[in-house]
Protein backbone atom coordinates (compact mmCIF):
# COMPACT_ATOMS: atom_id res chain seq x y z
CA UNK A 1 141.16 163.95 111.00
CA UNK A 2 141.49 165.23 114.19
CA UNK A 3 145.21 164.71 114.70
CA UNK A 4 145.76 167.30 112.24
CA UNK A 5 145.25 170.15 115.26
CA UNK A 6 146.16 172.71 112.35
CA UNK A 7 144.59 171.49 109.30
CA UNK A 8 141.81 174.37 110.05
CA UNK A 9 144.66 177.00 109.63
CA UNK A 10 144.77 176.43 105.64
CA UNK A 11 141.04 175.81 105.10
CA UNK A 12 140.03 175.67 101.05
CA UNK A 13 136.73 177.69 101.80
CA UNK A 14 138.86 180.53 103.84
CA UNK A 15 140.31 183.81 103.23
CA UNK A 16 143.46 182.26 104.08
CA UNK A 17 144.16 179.91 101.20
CA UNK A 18 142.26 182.78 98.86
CA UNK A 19 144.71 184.85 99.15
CA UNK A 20 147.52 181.74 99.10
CA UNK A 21 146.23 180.70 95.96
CA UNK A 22 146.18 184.23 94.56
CA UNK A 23 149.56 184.75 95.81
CA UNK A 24 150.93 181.82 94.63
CA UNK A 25 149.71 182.11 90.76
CA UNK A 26 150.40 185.68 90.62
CA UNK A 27 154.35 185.08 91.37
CA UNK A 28 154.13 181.97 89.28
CA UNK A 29 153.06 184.03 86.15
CA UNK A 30 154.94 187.18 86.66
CA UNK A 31 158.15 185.71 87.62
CA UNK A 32 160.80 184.28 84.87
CA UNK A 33 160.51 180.86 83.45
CA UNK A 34 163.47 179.73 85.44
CA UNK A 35 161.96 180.76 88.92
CA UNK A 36 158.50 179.04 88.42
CA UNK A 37 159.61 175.86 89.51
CA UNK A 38 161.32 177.30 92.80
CA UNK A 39 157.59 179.37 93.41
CA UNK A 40 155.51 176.44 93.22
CA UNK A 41 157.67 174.05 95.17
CA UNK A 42 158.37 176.76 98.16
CA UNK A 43 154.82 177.18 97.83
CA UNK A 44 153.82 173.59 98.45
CA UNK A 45 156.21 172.89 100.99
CA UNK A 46 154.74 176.01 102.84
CA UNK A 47 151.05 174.35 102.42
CA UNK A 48 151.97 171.03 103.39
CA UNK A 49 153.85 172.44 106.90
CA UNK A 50 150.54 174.54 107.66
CA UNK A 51 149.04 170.92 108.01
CA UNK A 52 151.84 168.97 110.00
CA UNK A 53 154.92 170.81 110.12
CA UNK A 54 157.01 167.95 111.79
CA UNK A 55 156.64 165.47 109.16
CA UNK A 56 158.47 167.65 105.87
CA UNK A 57 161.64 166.52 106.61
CA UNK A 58 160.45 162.91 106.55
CA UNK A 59 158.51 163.63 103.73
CA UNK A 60 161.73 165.30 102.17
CA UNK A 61 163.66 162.33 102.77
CA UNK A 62 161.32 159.85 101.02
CA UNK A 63 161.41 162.51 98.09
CA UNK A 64 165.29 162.31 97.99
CA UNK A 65 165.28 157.92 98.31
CA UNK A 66 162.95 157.87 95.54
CA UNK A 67 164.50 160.37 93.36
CA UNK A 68 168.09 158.63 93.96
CA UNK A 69 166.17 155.21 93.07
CA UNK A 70 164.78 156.52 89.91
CA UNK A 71 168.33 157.77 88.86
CA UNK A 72 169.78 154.02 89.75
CA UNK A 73 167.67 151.83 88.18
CA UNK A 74 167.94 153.75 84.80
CA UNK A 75 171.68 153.61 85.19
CA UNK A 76 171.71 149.64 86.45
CA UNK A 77 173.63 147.74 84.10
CA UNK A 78 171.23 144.71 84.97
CA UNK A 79 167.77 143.46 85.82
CA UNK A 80 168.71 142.32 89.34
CA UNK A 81 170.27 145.62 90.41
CA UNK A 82 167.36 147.38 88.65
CA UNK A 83 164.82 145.15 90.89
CA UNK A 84 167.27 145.72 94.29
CA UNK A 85 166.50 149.40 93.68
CA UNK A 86 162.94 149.40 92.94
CA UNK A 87 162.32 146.99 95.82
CA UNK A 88 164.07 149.81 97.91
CA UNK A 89 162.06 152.59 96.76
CA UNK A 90 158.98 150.60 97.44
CA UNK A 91 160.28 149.06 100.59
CA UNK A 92 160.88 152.98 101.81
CA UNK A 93 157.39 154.09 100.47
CA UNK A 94 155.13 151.52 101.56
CA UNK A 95 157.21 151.15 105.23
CA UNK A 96 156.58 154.32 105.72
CA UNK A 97 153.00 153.91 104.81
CA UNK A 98 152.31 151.11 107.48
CA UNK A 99 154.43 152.63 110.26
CA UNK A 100 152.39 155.85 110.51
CA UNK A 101 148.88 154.45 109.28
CA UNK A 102 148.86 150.70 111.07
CA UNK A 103 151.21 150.01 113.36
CA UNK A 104 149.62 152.71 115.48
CA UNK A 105 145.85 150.70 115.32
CA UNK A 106 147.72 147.77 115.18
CA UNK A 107 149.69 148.01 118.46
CA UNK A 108 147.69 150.62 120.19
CA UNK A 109 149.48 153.57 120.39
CA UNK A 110 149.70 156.99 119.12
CA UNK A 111 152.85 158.43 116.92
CA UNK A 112 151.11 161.92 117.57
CA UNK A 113 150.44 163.30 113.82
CA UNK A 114 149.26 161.46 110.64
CA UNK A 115 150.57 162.47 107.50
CA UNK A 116 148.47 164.79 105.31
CA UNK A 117 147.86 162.67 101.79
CA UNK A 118 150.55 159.91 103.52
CA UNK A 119 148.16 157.34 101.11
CA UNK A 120 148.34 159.63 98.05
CA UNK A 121 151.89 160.71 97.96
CA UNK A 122 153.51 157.31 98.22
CA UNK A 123 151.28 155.70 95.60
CA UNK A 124 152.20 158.78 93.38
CA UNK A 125 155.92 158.29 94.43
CA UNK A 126 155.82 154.47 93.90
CA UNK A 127 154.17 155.23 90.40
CA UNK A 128 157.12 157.03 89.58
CA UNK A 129 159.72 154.12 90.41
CA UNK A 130 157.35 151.73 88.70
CA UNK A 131 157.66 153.61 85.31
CA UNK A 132 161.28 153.94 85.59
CA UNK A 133 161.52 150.33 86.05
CA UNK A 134 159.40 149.13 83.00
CA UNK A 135 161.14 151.75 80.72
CA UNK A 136 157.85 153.79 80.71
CA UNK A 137 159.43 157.21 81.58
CA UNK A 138 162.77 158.66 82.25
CA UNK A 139 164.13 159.33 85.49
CA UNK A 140 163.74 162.56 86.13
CA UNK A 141 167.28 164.69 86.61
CA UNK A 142 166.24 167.90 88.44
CA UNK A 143 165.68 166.85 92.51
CA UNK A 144 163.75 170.17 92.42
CA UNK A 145 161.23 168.93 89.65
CA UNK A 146 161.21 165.72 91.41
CA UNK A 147 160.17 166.95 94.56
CA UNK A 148 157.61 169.19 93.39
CA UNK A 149 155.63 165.99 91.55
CA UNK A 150 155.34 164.67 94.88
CA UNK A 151 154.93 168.03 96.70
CA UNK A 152 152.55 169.70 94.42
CA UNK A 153 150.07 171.62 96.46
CA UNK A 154 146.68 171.29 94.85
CA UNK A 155 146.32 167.38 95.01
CA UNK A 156 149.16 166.34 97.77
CA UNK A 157 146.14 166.49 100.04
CA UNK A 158 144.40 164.07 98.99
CA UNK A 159 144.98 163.26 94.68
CA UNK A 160 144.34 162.37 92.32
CA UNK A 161 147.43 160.14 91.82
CA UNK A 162 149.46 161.10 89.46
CA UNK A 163 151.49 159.77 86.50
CA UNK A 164 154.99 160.75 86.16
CA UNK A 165 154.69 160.88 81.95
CA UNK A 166 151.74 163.70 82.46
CA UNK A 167 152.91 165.55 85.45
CA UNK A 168 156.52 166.15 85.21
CA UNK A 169 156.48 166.81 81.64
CA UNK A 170 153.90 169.66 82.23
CA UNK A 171 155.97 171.07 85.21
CA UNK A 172 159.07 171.15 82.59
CA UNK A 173 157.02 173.39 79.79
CA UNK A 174 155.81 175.64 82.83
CA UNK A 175 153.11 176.78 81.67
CA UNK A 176 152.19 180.33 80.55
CA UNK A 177 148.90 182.85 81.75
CA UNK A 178 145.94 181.90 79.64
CA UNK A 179 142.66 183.64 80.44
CA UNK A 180 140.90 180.91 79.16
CA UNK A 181 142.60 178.72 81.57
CA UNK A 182 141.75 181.01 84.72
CA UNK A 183 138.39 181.13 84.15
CA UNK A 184 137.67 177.00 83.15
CA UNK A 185 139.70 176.35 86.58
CA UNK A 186 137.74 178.96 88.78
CA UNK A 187 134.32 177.61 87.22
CA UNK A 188 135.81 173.91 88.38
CA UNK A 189 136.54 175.20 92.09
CA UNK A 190 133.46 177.15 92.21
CA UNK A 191 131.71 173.64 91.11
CA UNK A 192 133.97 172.08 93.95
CA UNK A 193 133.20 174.55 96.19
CA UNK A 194 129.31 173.44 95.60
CA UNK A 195 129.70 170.01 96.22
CA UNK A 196 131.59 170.22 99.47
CA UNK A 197 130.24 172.97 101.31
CA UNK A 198 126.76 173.20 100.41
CA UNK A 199 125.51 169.23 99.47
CA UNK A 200 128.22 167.02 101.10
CA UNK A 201 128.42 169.72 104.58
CA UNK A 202 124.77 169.98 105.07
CA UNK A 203 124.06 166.28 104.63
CA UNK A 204 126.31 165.16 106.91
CA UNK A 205 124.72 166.04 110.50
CA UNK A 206 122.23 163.96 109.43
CA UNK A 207 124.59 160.99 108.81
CA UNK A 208 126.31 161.66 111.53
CA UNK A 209 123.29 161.55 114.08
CA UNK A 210 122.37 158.54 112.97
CA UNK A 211 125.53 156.49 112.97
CA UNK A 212 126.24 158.09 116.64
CA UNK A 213 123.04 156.82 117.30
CA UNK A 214 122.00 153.86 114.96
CA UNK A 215 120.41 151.55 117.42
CA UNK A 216 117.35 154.72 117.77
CA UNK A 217 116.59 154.23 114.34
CA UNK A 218 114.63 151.82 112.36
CA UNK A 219 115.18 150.43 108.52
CA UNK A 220 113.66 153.38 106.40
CA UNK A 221 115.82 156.14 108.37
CA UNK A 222 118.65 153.88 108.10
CA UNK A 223 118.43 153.17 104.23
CA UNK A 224 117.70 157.11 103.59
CA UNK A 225 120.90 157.70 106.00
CA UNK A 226 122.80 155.35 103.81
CA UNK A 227 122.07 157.06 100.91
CA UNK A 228 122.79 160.30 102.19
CA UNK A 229 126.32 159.30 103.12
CA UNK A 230 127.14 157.88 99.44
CA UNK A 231 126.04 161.06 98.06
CA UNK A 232 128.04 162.58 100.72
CA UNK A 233 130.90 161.16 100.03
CA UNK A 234 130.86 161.48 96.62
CA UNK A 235 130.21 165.41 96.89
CA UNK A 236 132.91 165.63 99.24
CA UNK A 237 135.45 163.89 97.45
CA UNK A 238 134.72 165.06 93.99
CA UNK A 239 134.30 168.15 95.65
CA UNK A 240 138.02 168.11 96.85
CA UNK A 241 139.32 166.71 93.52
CA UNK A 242 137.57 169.39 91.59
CA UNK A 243 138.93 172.50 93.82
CA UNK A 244 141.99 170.30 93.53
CA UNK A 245 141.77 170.15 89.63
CA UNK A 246 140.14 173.86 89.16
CA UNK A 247 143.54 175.57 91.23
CA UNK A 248 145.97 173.74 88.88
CA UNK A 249 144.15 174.17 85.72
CA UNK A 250 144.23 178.12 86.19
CA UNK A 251 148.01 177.86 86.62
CA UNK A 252 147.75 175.63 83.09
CA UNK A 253 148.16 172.34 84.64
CA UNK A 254 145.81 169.29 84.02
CA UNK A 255 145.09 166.55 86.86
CA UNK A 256 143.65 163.38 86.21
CA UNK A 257 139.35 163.53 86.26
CA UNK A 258 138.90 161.23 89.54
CA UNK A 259 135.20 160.97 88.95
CA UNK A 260 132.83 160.41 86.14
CA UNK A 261 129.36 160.46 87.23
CA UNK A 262 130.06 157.02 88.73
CA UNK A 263 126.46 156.64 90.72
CA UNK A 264 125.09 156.35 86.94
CA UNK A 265 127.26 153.23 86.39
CA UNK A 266 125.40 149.90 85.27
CA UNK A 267 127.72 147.51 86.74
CA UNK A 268 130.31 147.38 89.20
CA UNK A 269 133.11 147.57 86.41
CA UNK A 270 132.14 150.53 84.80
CA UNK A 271 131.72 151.78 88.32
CA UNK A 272 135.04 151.55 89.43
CA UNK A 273 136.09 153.01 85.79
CA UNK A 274 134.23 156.38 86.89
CA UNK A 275 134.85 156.23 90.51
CA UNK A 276 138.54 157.41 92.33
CA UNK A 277 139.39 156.74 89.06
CA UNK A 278 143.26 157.65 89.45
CA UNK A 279 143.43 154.86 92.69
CA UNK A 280 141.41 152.26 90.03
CA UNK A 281 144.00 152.31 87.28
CA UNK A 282 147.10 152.41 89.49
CA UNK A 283 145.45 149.38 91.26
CA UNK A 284 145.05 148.05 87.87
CA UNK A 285 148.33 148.85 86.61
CA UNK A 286 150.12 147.88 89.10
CA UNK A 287 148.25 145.53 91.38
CA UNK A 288 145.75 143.48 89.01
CA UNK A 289 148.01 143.58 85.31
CA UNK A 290 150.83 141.60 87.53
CA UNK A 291 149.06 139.31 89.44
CA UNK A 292 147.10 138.00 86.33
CA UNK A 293 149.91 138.07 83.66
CA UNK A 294 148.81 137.06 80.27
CA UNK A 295 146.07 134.82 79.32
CA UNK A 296 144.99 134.17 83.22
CA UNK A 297 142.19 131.43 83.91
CA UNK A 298 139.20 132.68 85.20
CA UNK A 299 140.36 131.73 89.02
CA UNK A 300 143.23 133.45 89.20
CA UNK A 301 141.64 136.76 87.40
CA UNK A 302 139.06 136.12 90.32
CA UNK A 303 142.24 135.93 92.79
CA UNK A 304 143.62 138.89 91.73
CA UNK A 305 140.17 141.08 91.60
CA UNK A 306 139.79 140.02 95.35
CA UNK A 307 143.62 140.92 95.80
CA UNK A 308 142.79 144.35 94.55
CA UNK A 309 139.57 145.29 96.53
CA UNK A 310 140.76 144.03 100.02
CA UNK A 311 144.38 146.00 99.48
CA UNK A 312 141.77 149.05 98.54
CA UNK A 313 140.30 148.62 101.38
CA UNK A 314 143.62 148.34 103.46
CA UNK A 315 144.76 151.46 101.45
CA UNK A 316 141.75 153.54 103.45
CA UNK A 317 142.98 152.66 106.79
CA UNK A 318 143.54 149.16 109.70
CA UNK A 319 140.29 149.17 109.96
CA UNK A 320 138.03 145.46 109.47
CA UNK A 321 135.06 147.89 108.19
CA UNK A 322 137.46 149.13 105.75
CA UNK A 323 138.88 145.36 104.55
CA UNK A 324 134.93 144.59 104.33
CA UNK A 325 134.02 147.58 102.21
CA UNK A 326 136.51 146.15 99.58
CA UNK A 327 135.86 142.22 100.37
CA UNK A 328 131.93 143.36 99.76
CA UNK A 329 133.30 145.11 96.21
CA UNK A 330 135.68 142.07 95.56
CA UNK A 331 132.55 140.34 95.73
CA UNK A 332 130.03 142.35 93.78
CA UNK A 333 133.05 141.98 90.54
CA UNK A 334 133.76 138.82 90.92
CA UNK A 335 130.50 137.49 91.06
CA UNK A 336 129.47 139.88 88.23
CA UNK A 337 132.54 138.44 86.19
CA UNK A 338 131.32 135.13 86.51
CA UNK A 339 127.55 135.68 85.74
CA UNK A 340 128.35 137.44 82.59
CA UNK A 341 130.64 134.64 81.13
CA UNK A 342 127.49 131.92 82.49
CA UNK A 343 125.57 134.51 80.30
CA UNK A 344 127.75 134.65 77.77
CA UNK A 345 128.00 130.50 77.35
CA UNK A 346 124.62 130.03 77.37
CA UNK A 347 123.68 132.55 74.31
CA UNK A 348 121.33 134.51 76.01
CA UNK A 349 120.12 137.95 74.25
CA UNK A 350 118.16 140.75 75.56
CA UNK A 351 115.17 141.72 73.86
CA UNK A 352 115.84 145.47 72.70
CA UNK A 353 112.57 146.86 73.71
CA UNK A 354 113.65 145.74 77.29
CA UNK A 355 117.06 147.19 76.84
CA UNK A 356 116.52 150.71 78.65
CA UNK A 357 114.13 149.98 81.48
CA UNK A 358 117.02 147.01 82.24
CA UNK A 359 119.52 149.39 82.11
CA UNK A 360 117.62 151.56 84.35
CA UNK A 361 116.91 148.52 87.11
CA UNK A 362 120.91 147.53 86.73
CA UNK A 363 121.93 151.12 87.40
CA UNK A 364 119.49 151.09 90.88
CA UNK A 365 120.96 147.49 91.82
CA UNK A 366 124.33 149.05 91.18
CA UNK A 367 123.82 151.94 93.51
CA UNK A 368 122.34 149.86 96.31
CA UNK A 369 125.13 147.24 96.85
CA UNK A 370 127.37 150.18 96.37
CA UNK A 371 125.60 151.94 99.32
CA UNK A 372 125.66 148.70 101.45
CA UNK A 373 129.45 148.64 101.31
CA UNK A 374 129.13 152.24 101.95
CA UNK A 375 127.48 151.48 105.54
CA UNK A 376 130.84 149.59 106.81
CA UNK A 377 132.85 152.23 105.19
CA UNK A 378 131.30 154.96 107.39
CA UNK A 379 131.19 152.63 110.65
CA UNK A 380 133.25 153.69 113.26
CA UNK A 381 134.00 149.96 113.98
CA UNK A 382 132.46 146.73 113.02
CA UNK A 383 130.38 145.70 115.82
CA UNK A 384 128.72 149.05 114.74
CA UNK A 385 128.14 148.11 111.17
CA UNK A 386 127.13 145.15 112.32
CA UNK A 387 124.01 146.73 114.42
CA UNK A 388 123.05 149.17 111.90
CA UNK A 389 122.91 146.35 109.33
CA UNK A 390 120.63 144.45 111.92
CA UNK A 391 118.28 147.92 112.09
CA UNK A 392 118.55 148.41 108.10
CA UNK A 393 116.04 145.03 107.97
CA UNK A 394 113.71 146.06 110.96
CA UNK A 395 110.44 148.45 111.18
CA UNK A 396 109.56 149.08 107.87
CA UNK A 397 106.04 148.43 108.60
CA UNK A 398 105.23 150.85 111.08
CA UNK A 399 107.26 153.49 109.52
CA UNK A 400 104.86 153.76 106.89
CA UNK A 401 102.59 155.49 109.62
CA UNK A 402 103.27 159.47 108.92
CA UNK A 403 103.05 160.27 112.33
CA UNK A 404 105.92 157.76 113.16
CA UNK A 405 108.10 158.64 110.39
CA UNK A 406 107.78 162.35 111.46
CA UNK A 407 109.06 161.09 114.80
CA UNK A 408 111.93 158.90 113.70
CA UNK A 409 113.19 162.07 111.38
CA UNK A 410 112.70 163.75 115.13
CA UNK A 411 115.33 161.42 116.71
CA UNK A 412 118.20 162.78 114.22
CA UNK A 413 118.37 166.40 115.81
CA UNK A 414 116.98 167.55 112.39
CA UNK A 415 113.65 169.27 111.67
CA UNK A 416 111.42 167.13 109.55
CA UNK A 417 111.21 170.52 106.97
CA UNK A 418 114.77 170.13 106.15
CA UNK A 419 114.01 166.92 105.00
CA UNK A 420 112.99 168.43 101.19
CA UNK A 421 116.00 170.53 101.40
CA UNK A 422 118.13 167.43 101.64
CA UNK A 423 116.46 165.27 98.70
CA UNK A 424 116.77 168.83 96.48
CA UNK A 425 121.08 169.31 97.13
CA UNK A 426 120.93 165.26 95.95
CA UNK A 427 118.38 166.49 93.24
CA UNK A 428 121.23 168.88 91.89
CA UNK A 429 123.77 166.61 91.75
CA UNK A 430 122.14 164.37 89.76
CA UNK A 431 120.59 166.87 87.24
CA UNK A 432 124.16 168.13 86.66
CA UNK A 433 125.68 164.29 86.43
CA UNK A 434 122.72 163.83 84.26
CA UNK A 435 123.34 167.38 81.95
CA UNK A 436 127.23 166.06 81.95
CA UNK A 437 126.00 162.45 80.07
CA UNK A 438 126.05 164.32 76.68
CA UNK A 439 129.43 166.38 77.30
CA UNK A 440 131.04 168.59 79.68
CA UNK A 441 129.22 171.74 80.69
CA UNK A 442 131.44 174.12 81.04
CA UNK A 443 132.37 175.18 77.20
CA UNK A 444 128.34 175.14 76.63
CA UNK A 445 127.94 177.72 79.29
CA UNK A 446 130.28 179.47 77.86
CA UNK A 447 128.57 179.43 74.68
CA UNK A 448 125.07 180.60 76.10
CA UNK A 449 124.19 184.54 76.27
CA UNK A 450 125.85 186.58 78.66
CA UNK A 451 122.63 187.29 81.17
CA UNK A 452 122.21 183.83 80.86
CA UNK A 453 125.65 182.65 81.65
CA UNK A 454 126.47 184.97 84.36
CA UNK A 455 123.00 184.39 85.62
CA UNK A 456 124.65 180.65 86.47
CA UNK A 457 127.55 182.01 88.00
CA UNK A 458 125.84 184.46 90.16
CA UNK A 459 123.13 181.71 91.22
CA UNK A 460 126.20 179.78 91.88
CA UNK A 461 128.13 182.14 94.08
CA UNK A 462 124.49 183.21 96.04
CA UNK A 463 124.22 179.47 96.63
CA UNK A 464 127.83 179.19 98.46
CA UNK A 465 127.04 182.50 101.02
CA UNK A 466 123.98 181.46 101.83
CA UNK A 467 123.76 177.49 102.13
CA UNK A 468 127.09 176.70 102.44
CA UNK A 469 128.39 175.43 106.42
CA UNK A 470 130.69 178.35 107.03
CA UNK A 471 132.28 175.82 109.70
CA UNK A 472 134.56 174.61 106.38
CA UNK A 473 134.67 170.70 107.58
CA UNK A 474 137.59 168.76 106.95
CA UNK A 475 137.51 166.72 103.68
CA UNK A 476 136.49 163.36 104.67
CA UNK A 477 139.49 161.64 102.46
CA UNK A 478 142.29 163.50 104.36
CA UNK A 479 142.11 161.06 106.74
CA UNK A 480 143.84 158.80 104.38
């Protein structure tokens, strides 16, 4: 993240981007229908160069390959010219991809900037080419709708990825001022908001002690550290996607959900159903659906699952604790696929009286070997995740000893009375996942009494001055 040296200069939790965003929707609904289009794509390109300034006119000639693709293969009079453009488009895309996000790891150099959302935008271009292709969606005839698909400010960052069949048909209707709207979407950034700079912010010192300094610590401070970090994460990102969501949904535009309470998951594929859900179902789509083809023995569907996770994993970054996040994951599905058809074969049946404390067990085994692939995801490099794996299985004996446990807490920089403070922000985020099982909250705080309702919000907004880190940290996925 740091070779964005500006990416501070258009901060979500600033004054800044406040009164961008207001700006921006208050031109977009006043001016005529034909100017909207022209607002919000001046607008994004104005965002994205606040971020890295020297890369738009790259970025605005992938936008112009891909539209030009999208116009040829609908017009290709046969399958083998349609293919020769499609191959281009993703040739372009993906090129571009590795020659500003590996080559540089991989040959040891520097280019000097990385792409804001480089990982997001392609797959959202290469979506669009894809759907062309198959027949799915028409290519798109305006270069100025086009572009702002790709350019659109509130998820270019970092998502969700986009379909072409939702997104450009909503930026065609251009949609009109709803109150309704405006207040859903500021409720979903204030959520956002939440996430990111009160849980995910004020976790992370404490993560980030301990991985600086993981061969101090023994297993108990490590395991507690590791789930800090997935709930981290998790807050962050969501966090992102729902400020992401929450800005286009009070202009009346609707982005893909990216998460769905995925830590409550009882196996890894519903998991990965409720988890970066937009990066699951292109990788599904377009990645898994191809490989396997119809009617696939169970080795290949286990060849392609594998396929998937490790180019996830590559899809984060050259990293080897990245390709063994998603080997670990490839793993975890694969060998869940194949225990539940050895299940299946052999007529087995749970009792239903054991039904609910199983599911309870399965949701806790989910969540640990989620947060073990979580510990090489957050490693700096592998002989790193290698040592704090090493420390994860040692001292959990004498930690039991309060006085040792008070002096391991010590060793992170953070004040053993914090320590409630942390398992309470975690606390919240599961109450709410756990309020959101039986429906979205929003419309039923809408539908409680007024003191009641604005109680929330004010409790809400209290919660942001006074707990959130006013530092405004970088989103952890716009790295990628």
């Amino acid at each position: 993240c740091s070779r964005h040296g500006s990416r501070a200069a258009m901060n979500y939790y600033s004054i800044r981007f406040g009164f961008f965003f207001a700006t921006v929707a208050t031109l977009y609904f006043i001016a005529p229908r034909a100017w909207r289009i022209p607002i919000l794509l001046s607008a994004s390109a104005l965002f994205y160069m606040a971020y890295v300034p020297q890369y738009i006119f790259i970025l605005l000639a992938l936008i112009s390959i891909d539209y030009c693709a999208g116009l040829a293969i609908e017009r290709a009079a046969s399958r083998h010219r349609k293919r020769t453009w499609l191959a281009l488009s993703i040739a372009a895309n993906l090129g571009l991809m590795c020659t500003f996000k590996y080559l540089p790891t991989l040959l040891g150099v520097s280019l000097g900037i990385m792409p804001l959302g480089l990982s997001f935008h392609t797959f959202q271009a290469m979506a669009y080419t894809i759907e062309v292709y198959r027949g799915r969606q028409a290519a798109e005839r305006s270069f100025w709708v086009y572009a702002l698909y790709v350019l659109f400010f509130p998820q270019i960052a970092a998502g969700p990825i986009e379909r072409p069949q939702s997104l450009l048909t909503q930026f065609r209707k251009a949609p009109d001022f709803r109150y309704s709207n405006v207040v859903s979407g500021l409720q979903l950034m204030a959520w956002g908001f939440f996430q990111k700079y009160v849980v995910a912010d004020q976790i992370g010192p404490l993560v980030d002690s301990v991985y600086h300094s993981s061969t101090q610590f023994s297993g108990p401070i490590i395991a507690f550290t590791a789930i800090c970090f997935s709930f981290q994460i998790l807050c962050d990102f969501s966090g992102y996607c729902d400020i992401a969501t929450g800005v286009a949904e009070v202009m009346g535009f609707r982005l893909t959900r990216n998460f769905k309470r995925p830590f409550s998951a009882d196996s890894m594929a519903e998991y990965w159903k409720r988890w970066h859900i937009s990066l699951s179902y292109w990788m599904r789509d377009y990645v898994f659906f191809p490989l396997c083809g119809i009617r696939a023995r169970t080795f290949r569907i286990c060849t392609a699952i594998m396929v998937v996770f490790l180019a996830n994993g590559i899809w984060h970054g050259a990293s080897w604790t990245y390709l063994i996040s998603g080997f670990l994951h490839g793993i975890y599905r694969v060998t869940e696929l194949l225990a539940g058809r050895a299940i299946s074969r052999a007529g087995w049946a749970l009792n239903p009286v054991w039904e609910r404390p199983v599911r309870v067990l399965r949701i806790m085994l989910v969540f640990s070997l989620i947060t073990f692939a979580f510990i090489f995801f957050r490693a700096t490099s592998l002989s790193q995740s290698i040592e704090i794996v090493r420390h994860l299985f040692s001292g959990w004996w004498e930690v039991t000893k309060p006085t040792v446990l008070a002096g391991e807490f010590a060793k992170t920089g953070r004040r053993l009375a914090r320590l409630p403070f942390t398992v309470a922000l975690i606390g919240v985020v599961q109450l709410v996942h756990f309020l959101q099982a039986s429906g979205p909250l929003r419309p039923r705080i809408a539908t409680q009494p007024s003191w009641l309702r604005w109680g929330i919000y004010y409790a809400g907004v209290a919660s942001l001055f006074v707990f959130a880190d006013q530092s405004g940290s970088a989103f952890i996925y716009f790295r990628f």
